[in-house]
N, C-alpha and C. Protein backbone atom coordinates (compact mmCIF):
# COMPACT_ATOMS: atom_id res chain seq x y z
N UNK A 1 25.39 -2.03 -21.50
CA UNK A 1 25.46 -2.33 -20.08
C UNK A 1 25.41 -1.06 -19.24
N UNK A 2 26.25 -0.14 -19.75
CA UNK A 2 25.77 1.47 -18.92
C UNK A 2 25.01 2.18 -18.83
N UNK A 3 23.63 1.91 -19.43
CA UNK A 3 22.84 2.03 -20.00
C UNK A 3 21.77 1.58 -18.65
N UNK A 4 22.25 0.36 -18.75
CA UNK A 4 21.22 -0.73 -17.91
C UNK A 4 21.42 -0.13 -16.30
N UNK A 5 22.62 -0.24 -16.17
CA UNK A 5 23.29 0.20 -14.81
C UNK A 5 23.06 1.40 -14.63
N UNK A 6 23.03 2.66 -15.16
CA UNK A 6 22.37 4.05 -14.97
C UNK A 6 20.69 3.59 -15.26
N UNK A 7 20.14 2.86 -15.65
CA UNK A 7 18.70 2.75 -15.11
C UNK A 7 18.43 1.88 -13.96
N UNK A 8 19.33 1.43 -13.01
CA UNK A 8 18.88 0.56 -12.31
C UNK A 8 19.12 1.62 -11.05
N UNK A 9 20.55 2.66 -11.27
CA UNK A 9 20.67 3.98 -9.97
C UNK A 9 19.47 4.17 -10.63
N UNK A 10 18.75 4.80 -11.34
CA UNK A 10 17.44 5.75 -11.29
C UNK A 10 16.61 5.35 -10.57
N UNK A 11 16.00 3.94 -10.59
CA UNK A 11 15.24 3.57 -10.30
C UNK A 11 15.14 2.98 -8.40
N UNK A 12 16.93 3.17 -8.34
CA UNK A 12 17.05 2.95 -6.73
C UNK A 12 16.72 4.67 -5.95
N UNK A 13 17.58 5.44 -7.06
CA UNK A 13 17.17 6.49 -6.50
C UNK A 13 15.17 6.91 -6.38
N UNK A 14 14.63 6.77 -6.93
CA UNK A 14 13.45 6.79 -7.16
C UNK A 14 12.48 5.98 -6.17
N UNK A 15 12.70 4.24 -5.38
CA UNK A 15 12.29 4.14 -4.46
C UNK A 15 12.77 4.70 -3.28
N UNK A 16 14.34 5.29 -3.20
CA UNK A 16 14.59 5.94 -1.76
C UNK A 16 13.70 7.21 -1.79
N UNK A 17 13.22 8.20 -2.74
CA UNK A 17 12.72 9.01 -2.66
C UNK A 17 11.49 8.98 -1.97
N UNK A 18 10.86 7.78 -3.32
CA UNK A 18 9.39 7.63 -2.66
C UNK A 18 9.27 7.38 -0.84
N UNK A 19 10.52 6.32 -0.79
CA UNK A 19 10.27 6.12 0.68
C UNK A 19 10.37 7.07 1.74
N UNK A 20 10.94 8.40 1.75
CA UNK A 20 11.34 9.37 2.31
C UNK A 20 10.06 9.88 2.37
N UNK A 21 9.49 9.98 1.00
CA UNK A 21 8.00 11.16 1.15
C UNK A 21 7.22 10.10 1.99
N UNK A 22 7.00 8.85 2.29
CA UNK A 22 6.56 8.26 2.73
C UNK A 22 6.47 8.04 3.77
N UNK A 23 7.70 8.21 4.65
CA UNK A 23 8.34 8.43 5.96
C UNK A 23 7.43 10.05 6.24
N UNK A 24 7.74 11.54 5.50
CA UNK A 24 7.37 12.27 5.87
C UNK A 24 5.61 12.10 6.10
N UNK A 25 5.04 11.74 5.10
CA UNK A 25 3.55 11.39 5.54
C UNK A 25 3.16 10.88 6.72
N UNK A 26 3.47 9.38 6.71
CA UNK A 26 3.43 8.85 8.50
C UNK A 26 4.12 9.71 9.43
N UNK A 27 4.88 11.08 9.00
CA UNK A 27 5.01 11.82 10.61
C UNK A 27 4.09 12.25 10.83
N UNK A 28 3.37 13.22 9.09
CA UNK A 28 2.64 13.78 9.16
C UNK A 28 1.28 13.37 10.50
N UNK A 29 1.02 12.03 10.20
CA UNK A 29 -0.10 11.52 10.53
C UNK A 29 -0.16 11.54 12.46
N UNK A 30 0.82 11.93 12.95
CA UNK A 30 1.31 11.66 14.69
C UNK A 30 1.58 12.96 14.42
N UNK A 31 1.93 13.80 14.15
CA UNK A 31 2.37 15.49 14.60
C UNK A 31 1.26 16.31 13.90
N UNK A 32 0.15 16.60 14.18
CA UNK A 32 -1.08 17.19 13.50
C UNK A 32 -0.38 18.62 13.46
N UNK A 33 -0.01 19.21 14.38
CA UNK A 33 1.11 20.41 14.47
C UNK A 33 1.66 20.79 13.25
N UNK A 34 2.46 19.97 12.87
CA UNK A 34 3.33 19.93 11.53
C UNK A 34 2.66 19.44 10.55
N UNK A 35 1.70 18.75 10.32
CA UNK A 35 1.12 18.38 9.28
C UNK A 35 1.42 18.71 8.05
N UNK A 36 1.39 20.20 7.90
CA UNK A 36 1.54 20.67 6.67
C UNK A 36 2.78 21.03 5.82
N UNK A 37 3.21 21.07 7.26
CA UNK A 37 4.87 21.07 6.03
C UNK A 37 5.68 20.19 6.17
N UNK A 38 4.81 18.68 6.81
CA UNK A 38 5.63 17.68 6.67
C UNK A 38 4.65 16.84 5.57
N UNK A 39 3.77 17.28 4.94
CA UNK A 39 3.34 16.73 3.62
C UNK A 39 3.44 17.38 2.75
N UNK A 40 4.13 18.52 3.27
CA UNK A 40 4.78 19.70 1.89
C UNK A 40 5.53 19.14 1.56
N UNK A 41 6.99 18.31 2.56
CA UNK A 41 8.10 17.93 1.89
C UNK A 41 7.98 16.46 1.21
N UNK A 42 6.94 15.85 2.29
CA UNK A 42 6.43 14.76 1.22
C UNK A 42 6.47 14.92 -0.37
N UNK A 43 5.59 15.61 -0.42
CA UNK A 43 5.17 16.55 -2.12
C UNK A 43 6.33 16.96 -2.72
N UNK A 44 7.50 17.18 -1.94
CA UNK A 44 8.83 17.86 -2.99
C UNK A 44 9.58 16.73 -3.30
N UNK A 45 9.54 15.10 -2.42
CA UNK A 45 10.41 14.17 -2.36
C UNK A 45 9.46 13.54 -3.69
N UNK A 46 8.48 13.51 -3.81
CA UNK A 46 7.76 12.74 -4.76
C UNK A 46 7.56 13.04 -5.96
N UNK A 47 8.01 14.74 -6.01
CA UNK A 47 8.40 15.09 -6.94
C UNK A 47 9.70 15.35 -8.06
N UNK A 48 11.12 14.88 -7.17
CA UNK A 48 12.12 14.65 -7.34
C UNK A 48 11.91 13.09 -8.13
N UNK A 49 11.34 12.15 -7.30
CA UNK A 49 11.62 10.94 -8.26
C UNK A 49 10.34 11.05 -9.38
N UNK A 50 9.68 12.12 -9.48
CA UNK A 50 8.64 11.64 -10.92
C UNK A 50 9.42 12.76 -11.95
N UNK A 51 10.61 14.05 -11.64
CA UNK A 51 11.33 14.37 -12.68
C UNK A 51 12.67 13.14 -12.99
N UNK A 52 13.11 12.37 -11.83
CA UNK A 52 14.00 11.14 -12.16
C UNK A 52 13.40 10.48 -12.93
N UNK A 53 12.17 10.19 -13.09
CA UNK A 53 11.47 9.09 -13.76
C UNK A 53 11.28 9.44 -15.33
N UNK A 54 10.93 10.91 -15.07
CA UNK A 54 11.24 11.49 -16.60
C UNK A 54 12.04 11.93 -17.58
N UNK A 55 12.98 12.15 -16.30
CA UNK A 55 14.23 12.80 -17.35
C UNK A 55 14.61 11.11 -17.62
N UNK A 56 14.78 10.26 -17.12
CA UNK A 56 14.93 8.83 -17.68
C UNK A 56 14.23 8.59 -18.79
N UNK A 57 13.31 8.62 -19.04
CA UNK A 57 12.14 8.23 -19.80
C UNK A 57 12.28 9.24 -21.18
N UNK A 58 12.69 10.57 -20.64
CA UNK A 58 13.16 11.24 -22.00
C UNK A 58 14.30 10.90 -22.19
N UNK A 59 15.41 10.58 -21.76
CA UNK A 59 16.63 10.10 -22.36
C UNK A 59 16.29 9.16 -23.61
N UNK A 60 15.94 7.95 -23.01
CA UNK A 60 15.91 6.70 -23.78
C UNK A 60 14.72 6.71 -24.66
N UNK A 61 13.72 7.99 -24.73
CA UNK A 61 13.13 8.21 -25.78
C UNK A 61 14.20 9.06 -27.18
N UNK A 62 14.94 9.61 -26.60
CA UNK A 62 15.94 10.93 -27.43
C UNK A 62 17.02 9.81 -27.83
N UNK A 63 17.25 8.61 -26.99
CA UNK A 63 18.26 7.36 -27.76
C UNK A 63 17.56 6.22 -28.45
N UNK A 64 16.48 6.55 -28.69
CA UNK A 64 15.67 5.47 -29.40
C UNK A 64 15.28 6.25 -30.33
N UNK A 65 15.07 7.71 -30.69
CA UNK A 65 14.50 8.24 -32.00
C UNK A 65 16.13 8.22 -32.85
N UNK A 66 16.89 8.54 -32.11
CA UNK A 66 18.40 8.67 -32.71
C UNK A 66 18.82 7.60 -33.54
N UNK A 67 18.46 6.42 -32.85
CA UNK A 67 19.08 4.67 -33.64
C UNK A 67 17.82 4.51 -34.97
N UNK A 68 16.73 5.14 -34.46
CA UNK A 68 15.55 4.83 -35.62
C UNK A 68 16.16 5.80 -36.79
N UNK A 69 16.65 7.18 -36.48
CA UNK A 69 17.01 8.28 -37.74
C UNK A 69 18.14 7.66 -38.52
């Protein structure tokens, strides 16, 4: 069950992220001014949830070779 429940925060954390870089893009798109470093931070938020996504993804690979050994 803790298991399940620490993948379900990952995965909440992971759409708030996306939605943030998402938010920063559509400023991007109205402030031509800022453009660039408001799709810079886009790029750092989207990159926070694709290491969430992995360090998840390597966990439960490193607890699934463990139960197979």
């Amino acid at each position: 069950m803790n298991g399940q429940m620490n993948g379900h925060a990952i995965f909440e954390n992971v759409r708030r992220y996306r939605g943030i870089a998402s938010l920063y893009r559509q400023t991007a798109a109205f402030r031509p001014g800022q453009s660039w470093s408001l799709l810079e931070q886009a790029s750092d938020w989207e990159a926070r949830a694709l290491a969430e996504l992995e360090g998840y993804f390597a966990s439960r690979a490193d607890y699934t070779a463990q139960l197979a050994a």
